[in-house]
Structures are given as C-alpha cells and as structure tokens.
PDB file of N, CA and C in Angstrom:
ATOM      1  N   UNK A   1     -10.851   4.103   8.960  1.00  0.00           N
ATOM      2  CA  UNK A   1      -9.916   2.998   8.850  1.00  0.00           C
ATOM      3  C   UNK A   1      -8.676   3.369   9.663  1.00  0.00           C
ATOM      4  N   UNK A   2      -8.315   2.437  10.636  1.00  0.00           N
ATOM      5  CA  UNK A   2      -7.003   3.125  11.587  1.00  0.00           C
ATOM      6  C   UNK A   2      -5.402   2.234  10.786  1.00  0.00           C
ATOM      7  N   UNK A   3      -4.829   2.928  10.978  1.00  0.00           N
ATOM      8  CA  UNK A   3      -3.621   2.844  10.197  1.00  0.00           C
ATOM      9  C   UNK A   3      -3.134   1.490  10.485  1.00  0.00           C
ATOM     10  N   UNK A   4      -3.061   0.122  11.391  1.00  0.00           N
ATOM     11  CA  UNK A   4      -3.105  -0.905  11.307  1.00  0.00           C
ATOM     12  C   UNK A   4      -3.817  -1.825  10.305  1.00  0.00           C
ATOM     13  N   UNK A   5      -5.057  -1.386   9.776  1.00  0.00           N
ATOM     14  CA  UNK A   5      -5.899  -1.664   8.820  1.00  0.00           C
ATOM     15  C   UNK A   5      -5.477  -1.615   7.331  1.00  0.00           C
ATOM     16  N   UNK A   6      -4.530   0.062   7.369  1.00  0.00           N
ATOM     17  CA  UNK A   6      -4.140   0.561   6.124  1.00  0.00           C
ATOM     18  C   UNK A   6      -3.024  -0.522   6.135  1.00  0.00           C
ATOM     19  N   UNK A   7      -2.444  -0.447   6.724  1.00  0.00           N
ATOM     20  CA  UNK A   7      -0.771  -1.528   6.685  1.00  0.00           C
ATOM     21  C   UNK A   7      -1.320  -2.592   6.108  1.00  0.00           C
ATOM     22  N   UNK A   8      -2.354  -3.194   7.065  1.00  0.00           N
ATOM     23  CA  UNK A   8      -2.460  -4.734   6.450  1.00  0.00           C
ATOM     24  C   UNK A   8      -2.846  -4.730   4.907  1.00  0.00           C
ATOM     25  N   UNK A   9      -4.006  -3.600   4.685  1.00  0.00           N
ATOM     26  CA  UNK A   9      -4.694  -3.984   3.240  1.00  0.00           C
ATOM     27  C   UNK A   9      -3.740  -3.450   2.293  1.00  0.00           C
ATOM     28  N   UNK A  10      -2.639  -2.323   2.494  1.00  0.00           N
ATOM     29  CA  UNK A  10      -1.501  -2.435   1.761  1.00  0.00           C
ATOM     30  C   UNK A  10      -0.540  -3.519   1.651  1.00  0.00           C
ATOM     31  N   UNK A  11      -0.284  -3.951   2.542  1.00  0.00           N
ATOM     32  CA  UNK A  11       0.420  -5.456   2.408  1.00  0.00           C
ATOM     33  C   UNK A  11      -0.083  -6.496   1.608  1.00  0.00           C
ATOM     34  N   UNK A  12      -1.984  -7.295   1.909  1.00  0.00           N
ATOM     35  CA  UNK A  12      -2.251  -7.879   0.919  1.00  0.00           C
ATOM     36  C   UNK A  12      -2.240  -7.354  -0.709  1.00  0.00           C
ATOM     37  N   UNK A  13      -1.814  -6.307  -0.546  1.00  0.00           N
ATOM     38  CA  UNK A  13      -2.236  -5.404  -2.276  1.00  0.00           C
ATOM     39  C   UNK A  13      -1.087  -5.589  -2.735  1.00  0.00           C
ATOM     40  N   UNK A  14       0.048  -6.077  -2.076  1.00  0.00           N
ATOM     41  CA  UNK A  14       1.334  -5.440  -2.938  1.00  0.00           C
ATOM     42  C   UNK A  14       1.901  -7.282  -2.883  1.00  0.00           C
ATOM     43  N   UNK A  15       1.284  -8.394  -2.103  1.00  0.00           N
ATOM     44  CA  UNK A  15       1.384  -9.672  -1.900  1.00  0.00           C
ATOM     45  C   UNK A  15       0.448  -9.957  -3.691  1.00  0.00           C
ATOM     46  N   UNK A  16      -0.299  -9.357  -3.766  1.00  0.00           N
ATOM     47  CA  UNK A  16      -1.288 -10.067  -4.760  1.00  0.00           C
ATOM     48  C   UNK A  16      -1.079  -9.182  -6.004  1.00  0.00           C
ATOM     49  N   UNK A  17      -0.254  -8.032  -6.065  1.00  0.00           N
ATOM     50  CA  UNK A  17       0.480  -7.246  -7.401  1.00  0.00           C
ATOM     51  C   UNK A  17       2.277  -7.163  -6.817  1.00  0.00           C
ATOM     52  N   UNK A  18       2.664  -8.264  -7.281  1.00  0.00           N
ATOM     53  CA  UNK A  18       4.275  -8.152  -6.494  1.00  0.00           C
ATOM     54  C   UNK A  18       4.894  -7.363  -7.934  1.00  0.00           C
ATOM     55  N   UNK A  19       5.761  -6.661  -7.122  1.00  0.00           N
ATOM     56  CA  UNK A  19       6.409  -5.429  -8.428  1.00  0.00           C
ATOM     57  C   UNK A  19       5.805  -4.267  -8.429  1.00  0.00           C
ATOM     58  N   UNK A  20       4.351  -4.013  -8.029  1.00  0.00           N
ATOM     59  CA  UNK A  20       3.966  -2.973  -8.828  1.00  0.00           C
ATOM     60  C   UNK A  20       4.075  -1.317  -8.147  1.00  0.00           C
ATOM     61  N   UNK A  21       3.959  -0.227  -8.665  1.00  0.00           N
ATOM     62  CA  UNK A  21       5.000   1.321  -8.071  1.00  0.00           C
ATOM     63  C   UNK A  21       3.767   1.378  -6.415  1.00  0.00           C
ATOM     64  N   UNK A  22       4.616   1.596  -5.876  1.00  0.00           N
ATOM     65  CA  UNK A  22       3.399   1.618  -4.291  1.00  0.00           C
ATOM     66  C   UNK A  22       2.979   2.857  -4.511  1.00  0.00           C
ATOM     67  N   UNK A  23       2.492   3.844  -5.794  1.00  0.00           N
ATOM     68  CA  UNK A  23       1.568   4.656  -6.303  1.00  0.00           C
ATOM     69  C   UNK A  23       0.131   4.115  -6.627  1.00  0.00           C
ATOM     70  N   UNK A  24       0.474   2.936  -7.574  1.00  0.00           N
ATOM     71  CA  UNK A  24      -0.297   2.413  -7.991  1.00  0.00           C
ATOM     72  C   UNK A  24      -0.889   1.472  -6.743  1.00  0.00           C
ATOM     73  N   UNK A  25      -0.481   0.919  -5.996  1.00  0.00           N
ATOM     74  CA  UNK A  25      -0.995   0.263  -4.390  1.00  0.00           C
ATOM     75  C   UNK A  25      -2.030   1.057  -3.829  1.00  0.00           C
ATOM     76  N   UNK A  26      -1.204   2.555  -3.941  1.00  0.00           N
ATOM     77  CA  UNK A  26      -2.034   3.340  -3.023  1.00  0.00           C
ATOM     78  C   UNK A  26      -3.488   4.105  -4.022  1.00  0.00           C
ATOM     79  N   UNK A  27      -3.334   3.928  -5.340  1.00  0.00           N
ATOM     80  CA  UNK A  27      -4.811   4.215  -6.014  1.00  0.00           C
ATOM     81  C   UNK A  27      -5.537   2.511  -5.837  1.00  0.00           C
ATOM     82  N   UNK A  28      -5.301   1.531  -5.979  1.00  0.00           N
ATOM     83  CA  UNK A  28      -5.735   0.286  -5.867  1.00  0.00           C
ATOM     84  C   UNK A  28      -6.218   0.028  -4.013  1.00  0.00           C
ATOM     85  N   UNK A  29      -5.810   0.455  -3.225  1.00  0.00           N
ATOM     86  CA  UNK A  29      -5.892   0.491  -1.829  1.00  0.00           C
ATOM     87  C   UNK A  29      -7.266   1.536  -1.600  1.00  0.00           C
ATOM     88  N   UNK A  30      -7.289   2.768  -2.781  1.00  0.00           N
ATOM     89  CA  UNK A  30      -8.107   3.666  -2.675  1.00  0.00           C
ATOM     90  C   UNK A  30      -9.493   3.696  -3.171  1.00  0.00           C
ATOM     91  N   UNK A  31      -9.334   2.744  -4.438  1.00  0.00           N
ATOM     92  CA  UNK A  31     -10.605   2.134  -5.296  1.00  0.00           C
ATOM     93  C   UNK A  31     -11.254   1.037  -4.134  1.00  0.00           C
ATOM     94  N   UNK A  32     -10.355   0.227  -3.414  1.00  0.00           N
ATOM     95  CA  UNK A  32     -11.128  -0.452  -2.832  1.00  0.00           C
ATOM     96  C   UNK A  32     -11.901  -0.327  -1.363  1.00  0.00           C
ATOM     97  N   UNK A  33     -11.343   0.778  -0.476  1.00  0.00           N
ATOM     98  CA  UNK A  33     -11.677   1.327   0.468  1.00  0.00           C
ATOM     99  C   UNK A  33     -12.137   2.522   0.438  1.00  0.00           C
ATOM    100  N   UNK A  34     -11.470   3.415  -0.621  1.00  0.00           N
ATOM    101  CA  UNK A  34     -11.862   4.711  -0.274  1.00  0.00           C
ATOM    102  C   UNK A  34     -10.841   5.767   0.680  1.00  0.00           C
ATOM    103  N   UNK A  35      -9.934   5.076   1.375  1.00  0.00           N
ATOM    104  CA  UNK A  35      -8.917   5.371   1.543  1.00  0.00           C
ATOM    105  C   UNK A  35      -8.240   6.347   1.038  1.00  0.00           C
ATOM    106  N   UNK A  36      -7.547   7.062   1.391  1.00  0.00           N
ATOM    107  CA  UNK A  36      -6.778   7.800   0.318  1.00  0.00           C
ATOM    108  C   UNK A  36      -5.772   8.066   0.589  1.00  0.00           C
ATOM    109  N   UNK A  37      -4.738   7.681   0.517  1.00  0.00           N
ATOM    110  CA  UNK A  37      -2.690   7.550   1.110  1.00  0.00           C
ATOM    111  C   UNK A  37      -2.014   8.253  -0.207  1.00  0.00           C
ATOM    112  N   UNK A  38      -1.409   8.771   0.006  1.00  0.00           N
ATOM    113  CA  UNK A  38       0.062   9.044  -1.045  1.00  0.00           C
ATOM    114  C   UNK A  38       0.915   7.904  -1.400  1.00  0.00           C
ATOM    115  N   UNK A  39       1.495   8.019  -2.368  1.00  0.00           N
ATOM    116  CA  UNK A  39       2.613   6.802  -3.043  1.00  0.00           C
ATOM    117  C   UNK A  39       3.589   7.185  -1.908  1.00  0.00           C
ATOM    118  N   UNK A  40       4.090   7.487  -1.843  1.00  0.00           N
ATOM    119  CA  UNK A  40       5.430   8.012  -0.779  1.00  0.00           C
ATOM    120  C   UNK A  40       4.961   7.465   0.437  1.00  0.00           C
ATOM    121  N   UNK A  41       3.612   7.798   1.109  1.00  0.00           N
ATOM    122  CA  UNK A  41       3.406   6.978   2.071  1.00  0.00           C
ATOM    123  C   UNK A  41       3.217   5.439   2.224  1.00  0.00           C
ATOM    124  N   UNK A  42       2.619   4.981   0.773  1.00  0.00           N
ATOM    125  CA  UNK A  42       2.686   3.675   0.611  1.00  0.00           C
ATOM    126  C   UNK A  42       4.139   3.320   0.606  1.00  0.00           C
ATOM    127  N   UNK A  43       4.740   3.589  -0.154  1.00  0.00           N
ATOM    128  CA  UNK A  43       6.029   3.084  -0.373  1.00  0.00           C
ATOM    129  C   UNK A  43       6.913   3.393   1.310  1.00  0.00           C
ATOM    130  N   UNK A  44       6.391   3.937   2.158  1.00  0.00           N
ATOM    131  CA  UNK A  44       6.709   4.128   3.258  1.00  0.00           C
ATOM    132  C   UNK A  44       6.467   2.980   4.482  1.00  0.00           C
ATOM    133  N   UNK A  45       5.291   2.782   4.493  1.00  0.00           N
ATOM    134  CA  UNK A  45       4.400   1.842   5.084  1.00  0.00           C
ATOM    135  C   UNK A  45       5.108   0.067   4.219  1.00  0.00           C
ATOM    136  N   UNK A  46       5.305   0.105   3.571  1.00  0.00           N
ATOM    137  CA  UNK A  46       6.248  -0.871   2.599  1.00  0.00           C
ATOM    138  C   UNK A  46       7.443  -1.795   3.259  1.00  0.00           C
ATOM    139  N   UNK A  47       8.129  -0.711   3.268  1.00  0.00           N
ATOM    140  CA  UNK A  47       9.619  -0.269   3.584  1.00  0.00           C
ATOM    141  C   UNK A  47       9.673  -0.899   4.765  1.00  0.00           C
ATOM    142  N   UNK A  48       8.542  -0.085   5.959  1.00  0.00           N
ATOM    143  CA  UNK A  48       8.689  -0.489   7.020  1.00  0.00           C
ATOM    144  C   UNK A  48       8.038  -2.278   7.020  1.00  0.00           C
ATOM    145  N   UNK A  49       7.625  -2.953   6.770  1.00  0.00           N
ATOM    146  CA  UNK A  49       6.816  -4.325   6.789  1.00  0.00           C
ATOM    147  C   UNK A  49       8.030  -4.931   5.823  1.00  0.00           C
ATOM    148  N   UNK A  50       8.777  -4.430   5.287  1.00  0.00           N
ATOM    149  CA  UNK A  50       9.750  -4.931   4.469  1.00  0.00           C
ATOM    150  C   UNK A  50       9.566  -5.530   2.976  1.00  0.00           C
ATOM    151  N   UNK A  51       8.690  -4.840   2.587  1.00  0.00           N
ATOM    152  CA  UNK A  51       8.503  -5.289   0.920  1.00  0.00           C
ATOM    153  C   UNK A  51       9.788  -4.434   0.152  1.00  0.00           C
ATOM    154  N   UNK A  52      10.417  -4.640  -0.519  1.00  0.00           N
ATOM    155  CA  UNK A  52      11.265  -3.720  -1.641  1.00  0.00           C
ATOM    156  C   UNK A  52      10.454  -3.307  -2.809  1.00  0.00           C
ATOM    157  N   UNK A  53       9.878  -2.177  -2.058  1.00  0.00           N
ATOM    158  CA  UNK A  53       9.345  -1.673  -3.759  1.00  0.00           C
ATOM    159  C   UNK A  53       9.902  -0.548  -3.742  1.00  0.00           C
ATOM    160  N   UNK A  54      10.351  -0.314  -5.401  1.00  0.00           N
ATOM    161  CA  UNK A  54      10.610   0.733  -5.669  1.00  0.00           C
ATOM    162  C   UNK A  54       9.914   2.291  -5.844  1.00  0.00           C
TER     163      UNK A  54
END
C-alpha cells in the first residue's frame, strides 16, 4: 500500500468516526488493510490533510 493510499483510507476512517484518538484510526485502518501505522503517525498524516484530532 503506498502512502497516498494510507492518507486517503485514513481520511475516509476519521470522515466516517469524526472525534475518534487517530490511535484508534490507525488500529481500524489496520483491521481493515492490514496496514500497520502508529497513532502519532496517524495523527500526523491528519494534521497534515487538516483534520483536528487530538
């Protein structure tokens, strides 16, 4: 999966759980791909696309 891929399917994940810790994005991102990102990187990847999660 190339990191354009990860952005997007983190973006729909956090569009369709608004609020929730971009820890939990990144185990939900991971159940569904297999993927495997850090919260810090989610919440990174976030930041940059401009979601405010904490």
């Amino acid at each position: 999966m190339d990191p354009a891929e990860v952005q997007q399917r983190l973006k729909r994940l956090a569009q369709a759980h608004p609020g929730e810790h971009p820890y939990t994005l990144a185990l939900k991102l991971q159940a569904e791909s297999g993927k495997i990102i850090t919260g810090q990187l989610a919440k990174q990847i976030l930041q940059r696309l401009g979601h405010d999660q904490t």
